[in-house]
N, C-alpha and C. Protein backbone atom coordinates (compact mmCIF):
# COMPACT_ATOMS: atom_id res chain seq x y z
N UNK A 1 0.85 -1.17 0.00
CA UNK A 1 0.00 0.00 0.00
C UNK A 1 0.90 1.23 0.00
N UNK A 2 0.80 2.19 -0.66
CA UNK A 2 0.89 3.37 -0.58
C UNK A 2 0.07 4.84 -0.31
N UNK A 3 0.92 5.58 0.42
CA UNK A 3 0.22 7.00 0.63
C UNK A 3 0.48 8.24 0.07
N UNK A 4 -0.02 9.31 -0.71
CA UNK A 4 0.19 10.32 -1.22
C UNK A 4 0.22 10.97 -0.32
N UNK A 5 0.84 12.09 -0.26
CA UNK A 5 0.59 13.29 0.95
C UNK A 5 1.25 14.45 0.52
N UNK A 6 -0.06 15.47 0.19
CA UNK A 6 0.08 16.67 -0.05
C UNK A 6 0.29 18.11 0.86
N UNK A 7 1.10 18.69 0.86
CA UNK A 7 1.69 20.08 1.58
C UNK A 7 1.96 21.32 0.97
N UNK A 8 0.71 22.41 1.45
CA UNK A 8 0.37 23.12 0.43
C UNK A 8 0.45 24.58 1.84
N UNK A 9 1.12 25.63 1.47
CA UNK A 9 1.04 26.68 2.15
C UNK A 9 -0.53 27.01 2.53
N UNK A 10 -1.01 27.43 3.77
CA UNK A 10 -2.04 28.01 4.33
C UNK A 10 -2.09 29.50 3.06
N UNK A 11 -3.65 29.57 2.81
CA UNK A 11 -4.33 30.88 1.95
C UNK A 11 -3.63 31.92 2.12
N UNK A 12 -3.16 31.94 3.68
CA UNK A 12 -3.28 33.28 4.99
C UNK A 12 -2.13 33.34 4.52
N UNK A 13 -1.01 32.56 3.96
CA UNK A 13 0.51 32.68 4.47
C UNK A 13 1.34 32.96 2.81
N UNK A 14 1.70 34.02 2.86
CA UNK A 14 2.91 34.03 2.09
C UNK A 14 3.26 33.59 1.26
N UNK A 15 3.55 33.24 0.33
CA UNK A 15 4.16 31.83 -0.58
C UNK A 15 5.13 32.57 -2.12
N UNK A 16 6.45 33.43 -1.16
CA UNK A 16 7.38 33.83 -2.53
C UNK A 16 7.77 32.74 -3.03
N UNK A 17 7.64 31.57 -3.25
CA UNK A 17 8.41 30.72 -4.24
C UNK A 17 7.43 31.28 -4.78
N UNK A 18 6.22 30.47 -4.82
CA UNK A 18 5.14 30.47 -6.10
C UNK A 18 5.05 32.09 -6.38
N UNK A 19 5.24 33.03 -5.98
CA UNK A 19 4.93 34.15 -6.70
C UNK A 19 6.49 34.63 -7.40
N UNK A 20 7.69 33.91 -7.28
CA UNK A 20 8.46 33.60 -8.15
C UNK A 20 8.45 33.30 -9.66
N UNK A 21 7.46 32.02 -9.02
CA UNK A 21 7.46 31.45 -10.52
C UNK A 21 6.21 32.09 -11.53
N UNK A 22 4.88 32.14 -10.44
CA UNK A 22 4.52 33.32 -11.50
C UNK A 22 5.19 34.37 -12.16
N UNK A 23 5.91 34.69 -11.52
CA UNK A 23 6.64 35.89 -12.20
C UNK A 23 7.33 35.25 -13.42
N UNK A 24 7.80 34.59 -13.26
CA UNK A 24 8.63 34.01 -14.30
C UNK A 24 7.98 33.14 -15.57
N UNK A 25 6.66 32.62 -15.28
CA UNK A 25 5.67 32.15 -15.98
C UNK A 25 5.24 33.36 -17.20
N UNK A 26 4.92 34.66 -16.12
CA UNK A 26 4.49 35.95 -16.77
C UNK A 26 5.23 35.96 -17.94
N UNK A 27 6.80 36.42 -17.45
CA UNK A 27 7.61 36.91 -18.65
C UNK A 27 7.81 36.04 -19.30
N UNK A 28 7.46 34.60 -19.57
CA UNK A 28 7.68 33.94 -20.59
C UNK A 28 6.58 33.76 -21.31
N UNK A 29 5.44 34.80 -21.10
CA UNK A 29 4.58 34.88 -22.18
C UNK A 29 3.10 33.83 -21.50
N UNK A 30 3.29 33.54 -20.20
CA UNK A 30 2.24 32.91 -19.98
C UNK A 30 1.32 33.55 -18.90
N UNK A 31 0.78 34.55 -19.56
CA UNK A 31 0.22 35.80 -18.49
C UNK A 31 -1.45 35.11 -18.15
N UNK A 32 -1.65 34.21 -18.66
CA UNK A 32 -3.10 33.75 -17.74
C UNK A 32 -2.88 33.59 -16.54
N UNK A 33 -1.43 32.66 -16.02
CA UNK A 33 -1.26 32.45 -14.80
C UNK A 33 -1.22 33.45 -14.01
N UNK A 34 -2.60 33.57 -13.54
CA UNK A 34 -2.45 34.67 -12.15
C UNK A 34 -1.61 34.21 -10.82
N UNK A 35 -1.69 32.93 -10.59
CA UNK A 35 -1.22 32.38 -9.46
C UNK A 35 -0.74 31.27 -9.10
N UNK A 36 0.08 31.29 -8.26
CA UNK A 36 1.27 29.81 -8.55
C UNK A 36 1.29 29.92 -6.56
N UNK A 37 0.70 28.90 -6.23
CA UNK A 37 1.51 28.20 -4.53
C UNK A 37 1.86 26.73 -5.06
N UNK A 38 3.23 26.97 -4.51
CA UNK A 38 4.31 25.99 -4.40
C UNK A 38 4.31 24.73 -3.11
N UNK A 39 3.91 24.10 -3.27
CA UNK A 39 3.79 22.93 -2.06
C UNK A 39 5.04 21.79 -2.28
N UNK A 40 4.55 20.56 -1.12
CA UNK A 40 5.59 19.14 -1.78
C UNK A 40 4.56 17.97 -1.39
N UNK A 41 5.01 17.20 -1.91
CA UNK A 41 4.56 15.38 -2.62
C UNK A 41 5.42 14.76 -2.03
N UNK A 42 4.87 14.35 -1.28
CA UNK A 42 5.42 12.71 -0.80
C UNK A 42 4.64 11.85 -1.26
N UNK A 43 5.27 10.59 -0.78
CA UNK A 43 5.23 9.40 -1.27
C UNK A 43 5.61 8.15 -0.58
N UNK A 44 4.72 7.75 0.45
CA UNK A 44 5.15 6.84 1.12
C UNK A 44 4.57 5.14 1.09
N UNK A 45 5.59 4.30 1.04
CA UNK A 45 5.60 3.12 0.87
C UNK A 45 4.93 2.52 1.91
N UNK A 46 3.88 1.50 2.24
CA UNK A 46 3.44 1.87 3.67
C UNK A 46 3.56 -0.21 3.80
N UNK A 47 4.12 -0.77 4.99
CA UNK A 47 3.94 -2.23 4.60
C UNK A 47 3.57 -2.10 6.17
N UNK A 48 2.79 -3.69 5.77
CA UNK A 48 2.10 -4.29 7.17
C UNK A 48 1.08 -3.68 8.18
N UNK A 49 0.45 -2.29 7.75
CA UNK A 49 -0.73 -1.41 7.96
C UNK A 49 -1.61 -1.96 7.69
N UNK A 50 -2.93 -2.11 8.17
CA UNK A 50 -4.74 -2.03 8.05
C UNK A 50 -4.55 -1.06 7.48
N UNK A 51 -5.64 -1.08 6.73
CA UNK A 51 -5.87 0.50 5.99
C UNK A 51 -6.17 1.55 7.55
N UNK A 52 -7.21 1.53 8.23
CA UNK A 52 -7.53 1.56 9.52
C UNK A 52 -6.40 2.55 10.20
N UNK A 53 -5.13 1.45 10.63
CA UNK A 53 -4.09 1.91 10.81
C UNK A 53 -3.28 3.00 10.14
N UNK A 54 -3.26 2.50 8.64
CA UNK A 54 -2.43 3.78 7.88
C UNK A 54 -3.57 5.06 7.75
N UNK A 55 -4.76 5.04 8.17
CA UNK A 55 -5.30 6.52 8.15
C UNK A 55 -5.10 7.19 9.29
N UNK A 56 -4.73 6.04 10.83
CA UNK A 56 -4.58 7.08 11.60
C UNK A 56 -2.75 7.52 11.98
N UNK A 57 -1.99 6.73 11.69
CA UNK A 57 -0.55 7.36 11.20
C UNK A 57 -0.28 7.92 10.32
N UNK A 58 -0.93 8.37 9.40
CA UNK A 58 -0.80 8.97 8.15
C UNK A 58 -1.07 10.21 8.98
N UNK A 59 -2.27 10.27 9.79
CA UNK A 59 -2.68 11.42 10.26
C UNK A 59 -1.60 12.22 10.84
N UNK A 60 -1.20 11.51 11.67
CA UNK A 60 0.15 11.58 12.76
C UNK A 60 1.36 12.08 11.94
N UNK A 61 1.75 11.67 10.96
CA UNK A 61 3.10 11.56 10.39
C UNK A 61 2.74 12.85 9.54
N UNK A 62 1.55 12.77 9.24
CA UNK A 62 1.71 14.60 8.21
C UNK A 62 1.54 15.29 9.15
N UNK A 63 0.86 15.46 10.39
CA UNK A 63 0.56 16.97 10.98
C UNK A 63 2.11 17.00 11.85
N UNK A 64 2.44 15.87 12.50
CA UNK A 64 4.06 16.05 13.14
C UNK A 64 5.28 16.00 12.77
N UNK A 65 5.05 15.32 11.16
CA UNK A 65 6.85 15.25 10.78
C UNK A 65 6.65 16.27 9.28
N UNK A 66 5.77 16.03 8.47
CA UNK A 66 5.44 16.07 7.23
C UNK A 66 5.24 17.97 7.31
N UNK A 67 4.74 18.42 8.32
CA UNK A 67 4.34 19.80 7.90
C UNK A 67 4.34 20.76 8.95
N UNK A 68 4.74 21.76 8.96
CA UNK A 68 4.55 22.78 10.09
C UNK A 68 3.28 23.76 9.93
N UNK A 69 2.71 22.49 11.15
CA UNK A 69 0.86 22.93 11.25
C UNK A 69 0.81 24.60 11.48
N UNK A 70 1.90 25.40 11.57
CA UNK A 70 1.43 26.97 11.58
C UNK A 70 1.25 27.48 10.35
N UNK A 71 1.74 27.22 9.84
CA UNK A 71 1.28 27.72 8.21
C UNK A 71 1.36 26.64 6.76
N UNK A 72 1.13 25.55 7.54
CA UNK A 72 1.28 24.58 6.34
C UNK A 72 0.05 23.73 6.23
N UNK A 73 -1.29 23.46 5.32
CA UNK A 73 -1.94 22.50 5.61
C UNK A 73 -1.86 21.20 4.79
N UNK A 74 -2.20 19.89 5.26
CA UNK A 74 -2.10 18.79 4.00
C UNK A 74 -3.12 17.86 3.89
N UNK A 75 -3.28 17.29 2.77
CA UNK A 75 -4.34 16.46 2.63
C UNK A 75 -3.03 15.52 2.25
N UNK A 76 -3.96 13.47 2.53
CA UNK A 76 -3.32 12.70 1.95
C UNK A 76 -4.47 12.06 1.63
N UNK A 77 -4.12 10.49 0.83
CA UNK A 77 -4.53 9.69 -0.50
C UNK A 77 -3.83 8.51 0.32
N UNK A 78 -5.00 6.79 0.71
CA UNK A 78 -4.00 5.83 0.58
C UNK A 78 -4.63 5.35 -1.04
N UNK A 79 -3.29 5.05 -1.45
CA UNK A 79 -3.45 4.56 -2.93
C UNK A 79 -2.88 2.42 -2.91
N UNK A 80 -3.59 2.07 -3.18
CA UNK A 80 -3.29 0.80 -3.64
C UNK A 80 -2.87 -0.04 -4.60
């Protein structure tokens, strides 16, 4: 089994990468893009879990290792 787990800056918070790359999107001629937040993808291999189990360590492992709950929120995916 595997888990996706997505980490995506809070609305509220900041996010100069992605307004980096908009910028840089812009000047290369791709001016629809109003807006770019920059997050990360994991990808975890998950063995010998209940599904059960991997939803509630999944829980655990993104809000305590995976993301800094002050300005970071995440959704995850178990994928099979």
């Amino acid at each position: 089994m595997k888990a996706h787990v997505w980490v995506m800056p809070k609305r509220t918070v900041l996010d100069p990468q992605g307004q980096t790359i908009q910028h840089a999107l812009s000047s290369l001629g791709y001016k629809a893009v109003k807006d770019v937040r920059q997050g990360k993808f994991f990808v975890l291999d998950l063995e010998g879990w209940s599904r059960d189990n991997a939803q509630k360590e999944l829980e655990r492992i993104s809000r305590e290792v995976l993301t800094n709950p002050v300005i970071e929120e995440y959704r995850f995916e178990i994928v099979e």
